[in-house]
PDB file of N, CA and C in Angstrom:
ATOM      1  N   UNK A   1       6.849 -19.796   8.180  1.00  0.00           N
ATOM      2  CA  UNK A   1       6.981 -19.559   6.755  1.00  0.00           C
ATOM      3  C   UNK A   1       7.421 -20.877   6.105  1.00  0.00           C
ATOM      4  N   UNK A   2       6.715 -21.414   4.859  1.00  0.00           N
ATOM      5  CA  UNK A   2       7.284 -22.490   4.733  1.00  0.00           C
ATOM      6  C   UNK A   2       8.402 -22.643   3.564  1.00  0.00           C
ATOM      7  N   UNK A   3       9.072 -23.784   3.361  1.00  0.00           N
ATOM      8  CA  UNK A   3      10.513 -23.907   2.872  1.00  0.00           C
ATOM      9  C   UNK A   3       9.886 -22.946   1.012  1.00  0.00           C
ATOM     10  N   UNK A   4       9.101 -22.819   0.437  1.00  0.00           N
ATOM     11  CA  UNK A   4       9.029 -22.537  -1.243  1.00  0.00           C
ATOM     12  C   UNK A   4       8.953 -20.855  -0.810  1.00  0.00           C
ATOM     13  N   UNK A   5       8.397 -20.287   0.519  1.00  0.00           N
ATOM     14  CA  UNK A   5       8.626 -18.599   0.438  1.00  0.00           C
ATOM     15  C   UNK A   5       9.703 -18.443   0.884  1.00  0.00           C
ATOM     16  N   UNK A   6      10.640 -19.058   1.571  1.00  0.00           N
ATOM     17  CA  UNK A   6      11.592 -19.151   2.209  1.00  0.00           C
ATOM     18  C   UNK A   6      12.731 -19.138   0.569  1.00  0.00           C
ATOM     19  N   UNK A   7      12.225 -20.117   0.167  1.00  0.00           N
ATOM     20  CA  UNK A   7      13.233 -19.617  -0.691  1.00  0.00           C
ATOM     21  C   UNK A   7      13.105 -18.423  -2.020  1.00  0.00           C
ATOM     22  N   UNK A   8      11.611 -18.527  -2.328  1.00  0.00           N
ATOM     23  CA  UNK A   8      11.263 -17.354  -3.197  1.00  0.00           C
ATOM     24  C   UNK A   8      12.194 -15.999  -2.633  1.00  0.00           C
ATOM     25  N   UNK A   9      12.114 -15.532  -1.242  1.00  0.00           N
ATOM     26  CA  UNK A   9      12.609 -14.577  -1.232  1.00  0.00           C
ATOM     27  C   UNK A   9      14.026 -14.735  -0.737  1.00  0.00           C
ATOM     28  N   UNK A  10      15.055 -15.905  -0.694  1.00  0.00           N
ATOM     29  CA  UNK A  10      15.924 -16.142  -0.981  1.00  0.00           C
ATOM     30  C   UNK A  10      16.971 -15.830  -2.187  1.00  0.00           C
ATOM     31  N   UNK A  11      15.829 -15.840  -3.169  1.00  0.00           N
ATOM     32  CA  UNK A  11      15.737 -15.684  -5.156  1.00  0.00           C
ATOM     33  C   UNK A  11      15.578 -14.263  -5.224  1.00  0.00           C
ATOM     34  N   UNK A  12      15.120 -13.797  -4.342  1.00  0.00           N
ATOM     35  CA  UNK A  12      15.169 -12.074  -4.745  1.00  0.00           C
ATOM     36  C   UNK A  12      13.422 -11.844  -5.254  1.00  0.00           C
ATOM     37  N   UNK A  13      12.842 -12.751  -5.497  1.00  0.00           N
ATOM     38  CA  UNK A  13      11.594 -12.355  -5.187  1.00  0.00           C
ATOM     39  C   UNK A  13      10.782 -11.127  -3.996  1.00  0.00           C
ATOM     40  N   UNK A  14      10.447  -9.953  -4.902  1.00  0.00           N
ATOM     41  CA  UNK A  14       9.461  -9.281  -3.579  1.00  0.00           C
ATOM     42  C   UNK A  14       8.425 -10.125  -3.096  1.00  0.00           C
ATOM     43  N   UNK A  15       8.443  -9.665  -1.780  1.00  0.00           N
ATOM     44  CA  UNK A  15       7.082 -10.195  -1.018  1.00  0.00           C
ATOM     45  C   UNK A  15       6.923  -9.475   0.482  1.00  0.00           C
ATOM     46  N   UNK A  16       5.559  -9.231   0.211  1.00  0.00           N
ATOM     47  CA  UNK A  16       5.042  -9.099   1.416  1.00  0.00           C
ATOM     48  C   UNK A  16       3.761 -10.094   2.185  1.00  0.00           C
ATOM     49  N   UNK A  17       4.452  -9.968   3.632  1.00  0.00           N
ATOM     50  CA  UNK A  17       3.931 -10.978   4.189  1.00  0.00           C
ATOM     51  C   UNK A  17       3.030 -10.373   5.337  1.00  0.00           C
ATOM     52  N   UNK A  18       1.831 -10.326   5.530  1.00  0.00           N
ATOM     53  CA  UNK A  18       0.885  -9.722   6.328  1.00  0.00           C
ATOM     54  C   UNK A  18       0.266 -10.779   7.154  1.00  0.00           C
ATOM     55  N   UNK A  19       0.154 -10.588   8.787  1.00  0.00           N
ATOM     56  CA  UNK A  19      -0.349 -11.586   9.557  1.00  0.00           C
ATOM     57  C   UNK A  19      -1.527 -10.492   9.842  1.00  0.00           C
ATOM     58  N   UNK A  20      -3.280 -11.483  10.200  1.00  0.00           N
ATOM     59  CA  UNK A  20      -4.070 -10.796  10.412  1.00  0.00           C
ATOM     60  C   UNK A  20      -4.490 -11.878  11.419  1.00  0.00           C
ATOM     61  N   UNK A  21      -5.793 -10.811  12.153  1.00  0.00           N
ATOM     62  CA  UNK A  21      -6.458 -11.257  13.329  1.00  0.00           C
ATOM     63  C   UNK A  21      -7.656 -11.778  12.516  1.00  0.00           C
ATOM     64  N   UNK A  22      -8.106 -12.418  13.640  1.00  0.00           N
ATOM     65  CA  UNK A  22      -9.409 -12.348  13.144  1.00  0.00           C
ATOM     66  C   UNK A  22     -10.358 -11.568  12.934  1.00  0.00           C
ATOM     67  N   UNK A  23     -10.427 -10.505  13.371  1.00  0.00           N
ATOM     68  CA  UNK A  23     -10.881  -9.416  13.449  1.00  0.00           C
ATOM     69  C   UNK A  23     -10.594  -8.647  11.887  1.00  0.00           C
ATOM     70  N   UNK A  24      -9.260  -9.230  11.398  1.00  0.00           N
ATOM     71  CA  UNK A  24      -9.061  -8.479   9.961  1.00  0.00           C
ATOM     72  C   UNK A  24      -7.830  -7.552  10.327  1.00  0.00           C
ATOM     73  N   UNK A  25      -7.628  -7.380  12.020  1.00  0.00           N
ATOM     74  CA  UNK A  25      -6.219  -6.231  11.603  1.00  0.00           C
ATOM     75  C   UNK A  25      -5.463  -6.593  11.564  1.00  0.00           C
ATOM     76  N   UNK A  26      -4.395  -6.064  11.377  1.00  0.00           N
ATOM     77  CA  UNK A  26      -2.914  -6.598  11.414  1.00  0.00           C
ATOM     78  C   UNK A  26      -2.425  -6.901  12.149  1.00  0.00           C
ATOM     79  N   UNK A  27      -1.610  -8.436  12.442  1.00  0.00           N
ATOM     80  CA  UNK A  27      -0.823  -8.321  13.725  1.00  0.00           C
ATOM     81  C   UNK A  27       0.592  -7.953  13.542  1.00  0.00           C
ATOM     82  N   UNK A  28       1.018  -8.449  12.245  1.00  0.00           N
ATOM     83  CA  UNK A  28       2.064  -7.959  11.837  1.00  0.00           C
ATOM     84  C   UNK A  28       2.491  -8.233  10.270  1.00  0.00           C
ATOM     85  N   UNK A  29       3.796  -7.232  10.080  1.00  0.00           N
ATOM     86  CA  UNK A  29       4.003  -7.412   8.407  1.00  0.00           C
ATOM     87  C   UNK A  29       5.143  -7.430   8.391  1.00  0.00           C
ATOM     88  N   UNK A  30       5.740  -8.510   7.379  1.00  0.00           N
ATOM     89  CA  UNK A  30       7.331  -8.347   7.092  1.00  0.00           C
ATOM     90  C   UNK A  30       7.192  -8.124   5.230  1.00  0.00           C
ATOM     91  N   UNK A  31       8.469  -7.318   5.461  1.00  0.00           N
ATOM     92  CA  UNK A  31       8.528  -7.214   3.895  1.00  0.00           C
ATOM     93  C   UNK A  31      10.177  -7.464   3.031  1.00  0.00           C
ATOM     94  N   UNK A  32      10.026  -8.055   2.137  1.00  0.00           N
ATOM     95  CA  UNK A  32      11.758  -8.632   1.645  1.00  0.00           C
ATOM     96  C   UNK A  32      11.357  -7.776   0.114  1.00  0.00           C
ATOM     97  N   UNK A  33      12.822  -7.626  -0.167  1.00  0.00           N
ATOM     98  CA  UNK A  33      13.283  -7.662  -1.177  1.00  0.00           C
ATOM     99  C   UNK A  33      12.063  -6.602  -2.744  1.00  0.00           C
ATOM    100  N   UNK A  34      11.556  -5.790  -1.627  1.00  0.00           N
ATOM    101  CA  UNK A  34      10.581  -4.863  -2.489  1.00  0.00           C
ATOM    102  C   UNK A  34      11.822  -3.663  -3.532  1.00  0.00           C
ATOM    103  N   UNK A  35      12.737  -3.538  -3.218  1.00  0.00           N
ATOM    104  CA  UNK A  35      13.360  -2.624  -4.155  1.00  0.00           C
ATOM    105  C   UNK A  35      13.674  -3.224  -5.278  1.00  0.00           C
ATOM    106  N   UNK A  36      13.367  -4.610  -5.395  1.00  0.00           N
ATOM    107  CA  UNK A  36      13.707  -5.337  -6.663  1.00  0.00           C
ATOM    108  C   UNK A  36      11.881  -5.770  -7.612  1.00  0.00           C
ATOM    109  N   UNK A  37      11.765  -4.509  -7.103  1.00  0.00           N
ATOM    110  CA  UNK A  37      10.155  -4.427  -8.017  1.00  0.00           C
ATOM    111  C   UNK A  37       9.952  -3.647  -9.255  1.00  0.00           C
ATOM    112  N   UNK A  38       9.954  -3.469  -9.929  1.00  0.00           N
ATOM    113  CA  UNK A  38      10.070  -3.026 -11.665  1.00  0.00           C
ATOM    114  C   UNK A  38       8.780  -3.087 -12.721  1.00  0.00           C
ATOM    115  N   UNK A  39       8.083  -2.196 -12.246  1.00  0.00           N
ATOM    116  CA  UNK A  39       6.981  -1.885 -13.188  1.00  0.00           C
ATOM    117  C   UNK A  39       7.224  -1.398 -14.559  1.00  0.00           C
ATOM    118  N   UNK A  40       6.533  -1.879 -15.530  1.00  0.00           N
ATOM    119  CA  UNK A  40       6.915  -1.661 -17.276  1.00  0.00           C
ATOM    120  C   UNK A  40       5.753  -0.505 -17.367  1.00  0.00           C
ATOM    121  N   UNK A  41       6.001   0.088 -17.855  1.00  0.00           N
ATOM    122  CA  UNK A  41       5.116   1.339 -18.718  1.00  0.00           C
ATOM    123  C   UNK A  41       3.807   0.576 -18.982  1.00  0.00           C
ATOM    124  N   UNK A  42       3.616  -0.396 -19.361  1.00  0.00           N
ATOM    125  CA  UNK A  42       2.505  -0.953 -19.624  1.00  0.00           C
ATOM    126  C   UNK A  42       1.618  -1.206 -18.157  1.00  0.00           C
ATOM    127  N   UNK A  43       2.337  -1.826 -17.075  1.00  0.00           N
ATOM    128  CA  UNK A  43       2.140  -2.173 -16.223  1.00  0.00           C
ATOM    129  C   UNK A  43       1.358  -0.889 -15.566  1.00  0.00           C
ATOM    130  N   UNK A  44       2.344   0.161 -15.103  1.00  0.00           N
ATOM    131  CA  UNK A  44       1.862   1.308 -14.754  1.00  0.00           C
ATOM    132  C   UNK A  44       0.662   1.586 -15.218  1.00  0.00           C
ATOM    133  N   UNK A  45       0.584   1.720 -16.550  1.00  0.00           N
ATOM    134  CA  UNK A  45      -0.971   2.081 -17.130  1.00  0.00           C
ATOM    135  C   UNK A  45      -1.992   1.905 -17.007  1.00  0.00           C
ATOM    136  N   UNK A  46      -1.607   0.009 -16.915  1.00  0.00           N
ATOM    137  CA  UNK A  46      -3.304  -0.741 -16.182  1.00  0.00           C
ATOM    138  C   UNK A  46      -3.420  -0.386 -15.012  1.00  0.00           C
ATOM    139  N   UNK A  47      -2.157  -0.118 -14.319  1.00  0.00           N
ATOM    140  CA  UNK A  47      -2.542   0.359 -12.879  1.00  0.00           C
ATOM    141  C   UNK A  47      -3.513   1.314 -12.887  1.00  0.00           C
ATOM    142  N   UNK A  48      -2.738   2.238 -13.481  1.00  0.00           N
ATOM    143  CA  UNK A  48      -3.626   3.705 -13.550  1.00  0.00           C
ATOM    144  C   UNK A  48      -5.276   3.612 -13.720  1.00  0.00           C
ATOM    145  N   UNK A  49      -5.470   3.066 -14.737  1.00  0.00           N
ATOM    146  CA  UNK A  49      -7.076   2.884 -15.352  1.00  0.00           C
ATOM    147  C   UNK A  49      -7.538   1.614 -13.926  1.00  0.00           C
ATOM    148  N   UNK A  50      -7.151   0.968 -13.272  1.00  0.00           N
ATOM    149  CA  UNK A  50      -7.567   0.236 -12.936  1.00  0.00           C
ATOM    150  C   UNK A  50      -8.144   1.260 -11.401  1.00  0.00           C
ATOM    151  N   UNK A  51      -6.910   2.694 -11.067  1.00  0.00           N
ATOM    152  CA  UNK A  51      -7.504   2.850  -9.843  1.00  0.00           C
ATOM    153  C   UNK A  51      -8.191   4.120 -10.262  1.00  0.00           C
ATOM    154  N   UNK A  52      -7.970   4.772 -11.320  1.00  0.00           N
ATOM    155  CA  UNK A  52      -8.604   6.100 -11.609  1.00  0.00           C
ATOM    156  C   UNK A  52     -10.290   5.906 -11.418  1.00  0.00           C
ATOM    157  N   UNK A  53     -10.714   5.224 -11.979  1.00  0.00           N
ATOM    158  CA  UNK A  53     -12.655   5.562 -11.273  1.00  0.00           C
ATOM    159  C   UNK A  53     -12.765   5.394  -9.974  1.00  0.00           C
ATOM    160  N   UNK A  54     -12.077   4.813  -9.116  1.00  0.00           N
ATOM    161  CA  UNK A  54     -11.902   4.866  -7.355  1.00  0.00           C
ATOM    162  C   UNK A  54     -11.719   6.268  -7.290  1.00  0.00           C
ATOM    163  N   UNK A  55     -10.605   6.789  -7.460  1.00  0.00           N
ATOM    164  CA  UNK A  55      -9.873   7.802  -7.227  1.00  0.00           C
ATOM    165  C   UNK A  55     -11.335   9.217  -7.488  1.00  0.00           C
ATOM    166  N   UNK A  56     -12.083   8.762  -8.535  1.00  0.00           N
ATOM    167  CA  UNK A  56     -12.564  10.259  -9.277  1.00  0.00           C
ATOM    168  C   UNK A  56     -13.785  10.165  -8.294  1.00  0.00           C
ATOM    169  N   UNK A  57     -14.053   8.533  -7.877  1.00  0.00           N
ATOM    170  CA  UNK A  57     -15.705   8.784  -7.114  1.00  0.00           C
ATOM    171  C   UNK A  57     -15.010   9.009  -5.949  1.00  0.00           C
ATOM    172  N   UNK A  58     -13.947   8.696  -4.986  1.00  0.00           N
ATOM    173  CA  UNK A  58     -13.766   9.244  -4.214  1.00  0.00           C
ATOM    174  C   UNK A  58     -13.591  10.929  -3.904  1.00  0.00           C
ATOM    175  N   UNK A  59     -12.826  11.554  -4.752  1.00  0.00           N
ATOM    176  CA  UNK A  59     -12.835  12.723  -4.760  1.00  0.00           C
ATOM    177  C   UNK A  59     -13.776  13.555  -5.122  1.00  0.00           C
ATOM    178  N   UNK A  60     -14.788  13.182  -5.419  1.00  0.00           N
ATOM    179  CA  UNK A  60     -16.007  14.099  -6.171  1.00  0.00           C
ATOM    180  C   UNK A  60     -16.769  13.899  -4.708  1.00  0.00           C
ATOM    181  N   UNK A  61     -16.692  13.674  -3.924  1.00  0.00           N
ATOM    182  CA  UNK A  61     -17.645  13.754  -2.696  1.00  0.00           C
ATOM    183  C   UNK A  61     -16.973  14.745  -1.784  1.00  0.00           C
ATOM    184  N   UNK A  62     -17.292  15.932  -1.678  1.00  0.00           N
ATOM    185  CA  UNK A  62     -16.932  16.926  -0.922  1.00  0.00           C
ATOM    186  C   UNK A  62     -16.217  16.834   0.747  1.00  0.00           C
ATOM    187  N   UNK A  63     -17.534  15.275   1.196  1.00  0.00           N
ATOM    188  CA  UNK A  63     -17.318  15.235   2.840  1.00  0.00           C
ATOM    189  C   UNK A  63     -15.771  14.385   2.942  1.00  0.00           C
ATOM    190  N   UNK A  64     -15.517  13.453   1.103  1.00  0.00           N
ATOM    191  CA  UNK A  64     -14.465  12.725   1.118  1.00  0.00           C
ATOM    192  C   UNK A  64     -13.487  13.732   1.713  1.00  0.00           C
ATOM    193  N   UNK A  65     -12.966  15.010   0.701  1.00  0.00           N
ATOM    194  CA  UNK A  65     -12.121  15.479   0.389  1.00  0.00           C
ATOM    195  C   UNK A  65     -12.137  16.265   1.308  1.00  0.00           C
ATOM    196  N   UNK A  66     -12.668  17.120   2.427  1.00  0.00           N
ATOM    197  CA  UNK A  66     -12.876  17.336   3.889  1.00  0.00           C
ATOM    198  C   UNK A  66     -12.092  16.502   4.837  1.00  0.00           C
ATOM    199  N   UNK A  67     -12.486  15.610   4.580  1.00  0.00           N
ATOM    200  CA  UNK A  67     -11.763  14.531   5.836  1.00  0.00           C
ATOM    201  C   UNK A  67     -10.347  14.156   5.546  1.00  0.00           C
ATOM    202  N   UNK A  68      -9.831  14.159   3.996  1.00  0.00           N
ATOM    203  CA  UNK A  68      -9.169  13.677   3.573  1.00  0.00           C
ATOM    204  C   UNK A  68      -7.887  14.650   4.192  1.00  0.00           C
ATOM    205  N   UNK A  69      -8.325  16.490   4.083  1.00  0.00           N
ATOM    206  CA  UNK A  69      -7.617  17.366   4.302  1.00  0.00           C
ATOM    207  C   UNK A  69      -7.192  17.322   5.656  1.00  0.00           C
ATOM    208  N   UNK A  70      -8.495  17.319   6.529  1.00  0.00           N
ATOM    209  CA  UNK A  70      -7.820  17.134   8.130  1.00  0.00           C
ATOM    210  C   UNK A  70      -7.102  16.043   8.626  1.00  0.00           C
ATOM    211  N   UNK A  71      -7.111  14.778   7.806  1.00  0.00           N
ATOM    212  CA  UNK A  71      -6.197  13.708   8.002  1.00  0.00           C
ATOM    213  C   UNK A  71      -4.745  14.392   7.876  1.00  0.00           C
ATOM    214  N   UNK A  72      -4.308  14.554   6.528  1.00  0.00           N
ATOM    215  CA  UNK A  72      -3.104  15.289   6.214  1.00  0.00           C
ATOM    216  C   UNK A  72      -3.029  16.407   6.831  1.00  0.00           C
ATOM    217  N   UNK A  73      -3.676  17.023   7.512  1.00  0.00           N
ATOM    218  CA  UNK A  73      -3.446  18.438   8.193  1.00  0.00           C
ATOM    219  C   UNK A  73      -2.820  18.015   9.523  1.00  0.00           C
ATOM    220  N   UNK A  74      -3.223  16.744  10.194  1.00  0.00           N
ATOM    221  CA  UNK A  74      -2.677  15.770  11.499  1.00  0.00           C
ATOM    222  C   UNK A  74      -1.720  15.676  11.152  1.00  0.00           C
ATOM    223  N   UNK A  75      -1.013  14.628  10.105  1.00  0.00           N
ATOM    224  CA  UNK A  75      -0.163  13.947   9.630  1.00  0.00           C
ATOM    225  C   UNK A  75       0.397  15.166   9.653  1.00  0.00           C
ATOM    226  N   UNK A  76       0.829  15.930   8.855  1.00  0.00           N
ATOM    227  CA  UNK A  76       2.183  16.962   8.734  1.00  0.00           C
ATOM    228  C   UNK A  76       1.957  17.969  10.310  1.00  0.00           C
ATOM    229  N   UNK A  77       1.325  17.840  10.897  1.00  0.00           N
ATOM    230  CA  UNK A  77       1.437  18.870  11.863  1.00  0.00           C
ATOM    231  C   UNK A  77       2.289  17.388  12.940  1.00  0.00           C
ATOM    232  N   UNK A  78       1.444  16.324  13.000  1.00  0.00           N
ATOM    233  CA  UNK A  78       2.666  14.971  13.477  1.00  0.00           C
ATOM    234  C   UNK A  78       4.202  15.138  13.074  1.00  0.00           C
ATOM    235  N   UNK A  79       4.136  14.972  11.935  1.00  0.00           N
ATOM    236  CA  UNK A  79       5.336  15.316  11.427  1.00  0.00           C
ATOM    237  C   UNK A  79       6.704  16.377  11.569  1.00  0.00           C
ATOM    238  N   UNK A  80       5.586  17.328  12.148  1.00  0.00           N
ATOM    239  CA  UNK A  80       6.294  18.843  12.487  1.00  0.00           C
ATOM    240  C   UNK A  80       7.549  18.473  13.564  1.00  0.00           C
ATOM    241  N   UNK A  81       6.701  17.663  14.613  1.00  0.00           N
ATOM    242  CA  UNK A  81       6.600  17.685  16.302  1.00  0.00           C
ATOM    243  C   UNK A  81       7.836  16.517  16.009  1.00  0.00           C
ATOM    244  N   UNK A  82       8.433  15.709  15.216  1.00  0.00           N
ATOM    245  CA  UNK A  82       9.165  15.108  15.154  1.00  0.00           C
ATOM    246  C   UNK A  82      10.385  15.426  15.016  1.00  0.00           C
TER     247      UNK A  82
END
């Protein structure tokens, strides 16, 4: 990591730091100082509009929202067993 992120998150700067393969996966992730993240009402908003047409073409595909269910049907039945 070099000495200017080193100190960004010294400063209280969030950051996340993601190592990838070549391949694209992850080898690993560190993360600092994310509770000092503060979205403005405005901010939120563009978010919103920015992911809502993802969100609507994803969900309007039946086989999406199928798969989507048996994912979460894993996940909380994982969850159970814990």
């Amino acid at each position: 990591m070099d000495n200017k992120t080193q100190e960004a998150i010294k400063a209280g700067q969030p950051m996340s730091i993601i190592r990838l393969a070549k391949d694209g996966s992850v080898i690993s992730k560190e993360d600092y100082n994310l509770e000092n993240i503060s979205l403005s009402d405005f901010q939120i908003r563009q978010l919103a509009k920015a992911l809502l047409p993802a969100c609507e073409k994803f969900y309007s595909d039946p086989e999406n929202v199928r798969k989507y269910e048996a994912w979460k049907a894993a996940r909380d039945a994982a969850n159970v067993k814990k």
